[in-house]
N, C-alpha and C. Protein backbone atom coordinates (compact mmCIF):
# COMPACT_ATOMS: atom_id res chain seq x y z
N UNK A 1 -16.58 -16.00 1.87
CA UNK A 1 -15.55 -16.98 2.06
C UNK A 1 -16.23 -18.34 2.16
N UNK A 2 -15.89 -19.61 1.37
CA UNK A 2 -16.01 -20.40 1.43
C UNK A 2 -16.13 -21.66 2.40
N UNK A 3 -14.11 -21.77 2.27
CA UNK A 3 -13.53 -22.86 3.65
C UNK A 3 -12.17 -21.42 3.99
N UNK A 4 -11.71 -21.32 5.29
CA UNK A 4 -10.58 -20.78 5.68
C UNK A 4 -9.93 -21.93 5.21
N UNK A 5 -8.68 -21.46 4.48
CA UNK A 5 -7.37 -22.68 4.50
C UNK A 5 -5.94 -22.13 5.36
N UNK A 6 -6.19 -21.16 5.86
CA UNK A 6 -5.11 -20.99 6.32
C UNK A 6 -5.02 -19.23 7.18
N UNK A 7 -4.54 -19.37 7.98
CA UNK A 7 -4.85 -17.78 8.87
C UNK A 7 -3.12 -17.25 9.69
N UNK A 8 -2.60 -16.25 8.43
CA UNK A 8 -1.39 -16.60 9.39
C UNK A 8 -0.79 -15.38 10.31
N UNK A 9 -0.10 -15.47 11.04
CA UNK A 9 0.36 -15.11 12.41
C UNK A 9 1.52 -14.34 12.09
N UNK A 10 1.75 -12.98 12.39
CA UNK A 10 2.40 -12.10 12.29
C UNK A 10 3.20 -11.83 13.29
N UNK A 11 2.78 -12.26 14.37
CA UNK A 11 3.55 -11.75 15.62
C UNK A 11 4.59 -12.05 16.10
N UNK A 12 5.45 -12.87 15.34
CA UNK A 12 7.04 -12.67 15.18
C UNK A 12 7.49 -11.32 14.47
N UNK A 13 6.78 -11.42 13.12
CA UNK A 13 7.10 -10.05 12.27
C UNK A 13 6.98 -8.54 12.89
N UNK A 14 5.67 -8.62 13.82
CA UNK A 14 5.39 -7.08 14.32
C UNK A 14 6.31 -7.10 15.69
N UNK A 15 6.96 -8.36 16.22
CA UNK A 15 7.73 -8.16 17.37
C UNK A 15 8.64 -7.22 17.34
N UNK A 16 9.76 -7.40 15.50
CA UNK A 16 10.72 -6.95 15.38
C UNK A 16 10.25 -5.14 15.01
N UNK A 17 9.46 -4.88 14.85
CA UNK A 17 9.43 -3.22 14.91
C UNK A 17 8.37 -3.26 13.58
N UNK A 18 7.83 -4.13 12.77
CA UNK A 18 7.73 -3.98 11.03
C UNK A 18 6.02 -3.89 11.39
N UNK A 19 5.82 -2.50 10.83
CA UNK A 19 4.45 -2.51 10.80
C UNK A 19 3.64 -2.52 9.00
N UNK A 20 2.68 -2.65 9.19
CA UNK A 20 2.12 -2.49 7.51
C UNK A 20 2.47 -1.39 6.84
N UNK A 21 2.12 -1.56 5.57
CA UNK A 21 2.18 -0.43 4.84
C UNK A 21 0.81 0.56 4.52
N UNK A 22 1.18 1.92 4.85
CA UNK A 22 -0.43 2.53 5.25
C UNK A 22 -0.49 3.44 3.63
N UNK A 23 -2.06 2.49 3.42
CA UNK A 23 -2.83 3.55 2.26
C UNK A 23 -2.79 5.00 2.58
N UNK A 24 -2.58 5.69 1.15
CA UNK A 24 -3.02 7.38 1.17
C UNK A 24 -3.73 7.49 0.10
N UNK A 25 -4.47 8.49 0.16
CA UNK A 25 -5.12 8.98 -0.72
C UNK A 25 -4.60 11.00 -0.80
N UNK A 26 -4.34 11.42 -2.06
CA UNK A 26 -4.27 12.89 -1.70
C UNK A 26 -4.18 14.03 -2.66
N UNK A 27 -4.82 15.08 -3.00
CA UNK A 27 -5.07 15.66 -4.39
C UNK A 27 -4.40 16.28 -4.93
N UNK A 28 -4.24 16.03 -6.35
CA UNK A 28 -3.16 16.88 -6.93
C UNK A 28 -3.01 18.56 -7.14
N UNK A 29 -2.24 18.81 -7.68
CA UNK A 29 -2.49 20.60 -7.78
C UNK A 29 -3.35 20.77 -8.04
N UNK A 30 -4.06 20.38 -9.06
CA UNK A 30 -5.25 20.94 -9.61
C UNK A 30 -6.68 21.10 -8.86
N UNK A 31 -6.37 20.10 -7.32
CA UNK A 31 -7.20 20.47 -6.64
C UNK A 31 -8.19 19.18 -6.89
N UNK A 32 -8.24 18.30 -8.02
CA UNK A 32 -9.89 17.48 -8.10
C UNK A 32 -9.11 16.72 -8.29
N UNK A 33 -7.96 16.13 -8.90
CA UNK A 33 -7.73 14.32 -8.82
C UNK A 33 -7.08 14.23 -8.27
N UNK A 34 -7.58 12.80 -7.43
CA UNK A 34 -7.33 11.97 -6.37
C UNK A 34 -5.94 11.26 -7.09
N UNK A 35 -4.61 11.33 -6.09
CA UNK A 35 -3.43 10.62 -6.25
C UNK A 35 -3.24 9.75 -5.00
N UNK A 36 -3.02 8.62 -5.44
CA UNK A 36 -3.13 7.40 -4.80
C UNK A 36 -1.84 6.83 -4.25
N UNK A 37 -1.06 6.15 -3.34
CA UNK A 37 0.15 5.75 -2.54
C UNK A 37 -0.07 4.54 -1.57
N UNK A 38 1.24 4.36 -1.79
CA UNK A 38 1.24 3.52 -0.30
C UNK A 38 2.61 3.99 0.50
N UNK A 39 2.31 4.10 1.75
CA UNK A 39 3.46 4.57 2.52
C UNK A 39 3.89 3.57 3.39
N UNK A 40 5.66 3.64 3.57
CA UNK A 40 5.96 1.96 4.12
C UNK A 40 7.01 2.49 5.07
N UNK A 41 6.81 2.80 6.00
CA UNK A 41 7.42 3.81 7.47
C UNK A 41 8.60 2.78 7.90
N UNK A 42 9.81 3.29 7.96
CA UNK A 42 10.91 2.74 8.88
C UNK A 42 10.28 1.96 10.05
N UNK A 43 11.29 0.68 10.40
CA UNK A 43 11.12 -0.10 11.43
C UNK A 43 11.62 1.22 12.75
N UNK A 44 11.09 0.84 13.76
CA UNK A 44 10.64 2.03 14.96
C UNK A 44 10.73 3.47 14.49
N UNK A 45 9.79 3.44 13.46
CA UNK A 45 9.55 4.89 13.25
C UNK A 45 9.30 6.24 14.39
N UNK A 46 9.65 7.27 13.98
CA UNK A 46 9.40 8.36 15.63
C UNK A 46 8.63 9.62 14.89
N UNK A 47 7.70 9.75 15.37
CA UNK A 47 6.77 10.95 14.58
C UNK A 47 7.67 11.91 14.85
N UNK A 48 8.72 11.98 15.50
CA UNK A 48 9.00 13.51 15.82
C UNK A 48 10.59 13.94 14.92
N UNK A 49 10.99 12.80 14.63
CA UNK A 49 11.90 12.73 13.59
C UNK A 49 12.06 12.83 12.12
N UNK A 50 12.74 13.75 11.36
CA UNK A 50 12.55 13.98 9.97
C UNK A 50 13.13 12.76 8.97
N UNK A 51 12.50 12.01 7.88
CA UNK A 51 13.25 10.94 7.64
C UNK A 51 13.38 11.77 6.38
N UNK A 52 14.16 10.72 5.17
CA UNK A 52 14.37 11.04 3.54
C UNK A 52 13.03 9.90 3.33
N UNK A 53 12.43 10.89 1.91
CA UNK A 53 11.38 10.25 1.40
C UNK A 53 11.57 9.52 0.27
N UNK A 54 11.61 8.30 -0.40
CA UNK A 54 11.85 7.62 -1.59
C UNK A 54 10.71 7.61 -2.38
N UNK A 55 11.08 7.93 -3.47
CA UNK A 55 9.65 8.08 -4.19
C UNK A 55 9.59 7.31 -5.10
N UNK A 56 9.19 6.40 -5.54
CA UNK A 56 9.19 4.97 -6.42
C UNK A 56 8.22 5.25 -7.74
N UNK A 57 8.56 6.09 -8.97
CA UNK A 57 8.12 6.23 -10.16
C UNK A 57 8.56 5.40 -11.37
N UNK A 58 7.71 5.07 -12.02
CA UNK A 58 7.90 4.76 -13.32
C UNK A 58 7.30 5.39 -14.41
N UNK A 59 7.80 6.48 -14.47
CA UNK A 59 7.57 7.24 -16.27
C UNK A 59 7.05 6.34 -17.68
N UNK A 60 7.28 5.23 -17.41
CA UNK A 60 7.62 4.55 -18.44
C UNK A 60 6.05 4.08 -19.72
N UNK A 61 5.99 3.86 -20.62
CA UNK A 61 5.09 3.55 -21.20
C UNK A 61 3.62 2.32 -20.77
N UNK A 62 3.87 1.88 -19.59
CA UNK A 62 2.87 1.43 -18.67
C UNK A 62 2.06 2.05 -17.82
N UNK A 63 1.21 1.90 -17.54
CA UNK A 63 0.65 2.64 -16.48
C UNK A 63 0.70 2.44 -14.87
N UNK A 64 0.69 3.00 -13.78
CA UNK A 64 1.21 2.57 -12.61
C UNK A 64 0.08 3.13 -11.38
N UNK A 65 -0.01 1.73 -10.47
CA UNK A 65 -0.83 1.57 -9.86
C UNK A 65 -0.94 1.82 -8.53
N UNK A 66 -1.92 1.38 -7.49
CA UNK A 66 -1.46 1.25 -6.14
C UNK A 66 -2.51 1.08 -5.91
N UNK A 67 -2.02 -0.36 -5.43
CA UNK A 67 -3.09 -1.52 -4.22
C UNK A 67 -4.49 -0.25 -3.34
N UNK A 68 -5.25 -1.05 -3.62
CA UNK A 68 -6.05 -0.29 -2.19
C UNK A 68 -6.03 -1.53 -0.97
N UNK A 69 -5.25 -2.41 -1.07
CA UNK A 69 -5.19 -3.10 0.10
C UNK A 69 -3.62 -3.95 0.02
N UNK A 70 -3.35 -4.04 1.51
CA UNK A 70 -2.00 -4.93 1.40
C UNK A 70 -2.61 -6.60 1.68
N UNK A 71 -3.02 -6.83 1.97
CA UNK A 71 -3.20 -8.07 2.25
C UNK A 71 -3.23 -9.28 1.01
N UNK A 72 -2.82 -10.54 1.52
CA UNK A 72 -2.90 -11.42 0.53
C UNK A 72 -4.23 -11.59 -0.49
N UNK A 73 -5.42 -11.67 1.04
CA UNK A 73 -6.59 -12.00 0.06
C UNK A 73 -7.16 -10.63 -0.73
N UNK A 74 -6.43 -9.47 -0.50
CA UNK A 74 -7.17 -8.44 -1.03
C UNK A 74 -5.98 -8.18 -2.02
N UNK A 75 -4.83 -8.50 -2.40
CA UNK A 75 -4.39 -8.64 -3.65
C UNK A 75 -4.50 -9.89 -4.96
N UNK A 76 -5.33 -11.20 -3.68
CA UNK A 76 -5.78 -12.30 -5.22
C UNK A 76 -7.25 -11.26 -5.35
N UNK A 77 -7.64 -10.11 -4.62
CA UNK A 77 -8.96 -9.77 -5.35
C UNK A 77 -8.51 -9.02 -6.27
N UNK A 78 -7.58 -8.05 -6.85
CA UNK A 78 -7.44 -7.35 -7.59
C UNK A 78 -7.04 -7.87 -8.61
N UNK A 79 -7.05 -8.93 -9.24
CA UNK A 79 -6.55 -10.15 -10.31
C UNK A 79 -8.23 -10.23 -11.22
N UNK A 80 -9.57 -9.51 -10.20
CA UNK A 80 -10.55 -9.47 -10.81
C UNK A 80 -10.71 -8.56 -11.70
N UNK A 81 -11.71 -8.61 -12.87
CA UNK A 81 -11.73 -7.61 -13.73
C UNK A 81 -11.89 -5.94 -12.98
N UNK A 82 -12.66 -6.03 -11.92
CA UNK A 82 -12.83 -4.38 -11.50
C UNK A 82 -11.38 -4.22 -11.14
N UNK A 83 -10.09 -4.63 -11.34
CA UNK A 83 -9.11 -4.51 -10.47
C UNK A 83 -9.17 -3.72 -9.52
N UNK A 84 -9.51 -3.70 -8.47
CA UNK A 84 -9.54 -2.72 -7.22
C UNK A 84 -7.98 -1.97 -6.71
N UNK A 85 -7.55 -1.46 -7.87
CA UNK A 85 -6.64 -0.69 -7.72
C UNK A 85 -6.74 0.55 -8.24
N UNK A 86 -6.15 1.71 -7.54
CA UNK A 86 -6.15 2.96 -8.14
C UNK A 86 -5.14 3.31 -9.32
N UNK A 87 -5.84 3.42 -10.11
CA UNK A 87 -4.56 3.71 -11.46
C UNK A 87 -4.82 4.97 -11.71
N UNK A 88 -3.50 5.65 -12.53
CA UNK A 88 -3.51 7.26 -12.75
C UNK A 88 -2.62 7.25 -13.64
């Protein structure tokens, strides 16, 4: 890092219940490739409660990704050629 320009403050946002969205990593049937996610948990989530799961696919003739990081500065890094994203 260069100069900080700016550092910002969440703690209005995490007051109201909103936590991050948590990386997974996890293998497919076949046992050897790694399938990649991000999971984005209800505001006051309860481990002991069963929720509905949304599953966000695109079939489509693109290929589809997922961040290995949520953050601002770790999504202007994936704009680099290694894109540091998991694609499948």
């Amino acid at each position: 890092m260069l100069v900080e320009l700016e550092r910002a403050d969440i703690g209005k946002l995490t007051a109201t219940g909103w936590t991050a969205p948590e990386r997974f990593r996890v293998k497919a049937a076949d046992g050897v490739t790694d399938l990649y996610g991000v999971l984005y948990r209800p505001r006051g989530f309860d481990p002991a409660l069963r929720y509905p799961v949304v599953d966000n696919l695109y079939p489509g003739r693109s290929s589809t990704g997922s961040p290995r990081a949520s953050t601002p500065v770790a999504r202007a890094s994936t704009r680099s050629p290694s894109r540091r994203w998991a694609s499948w």
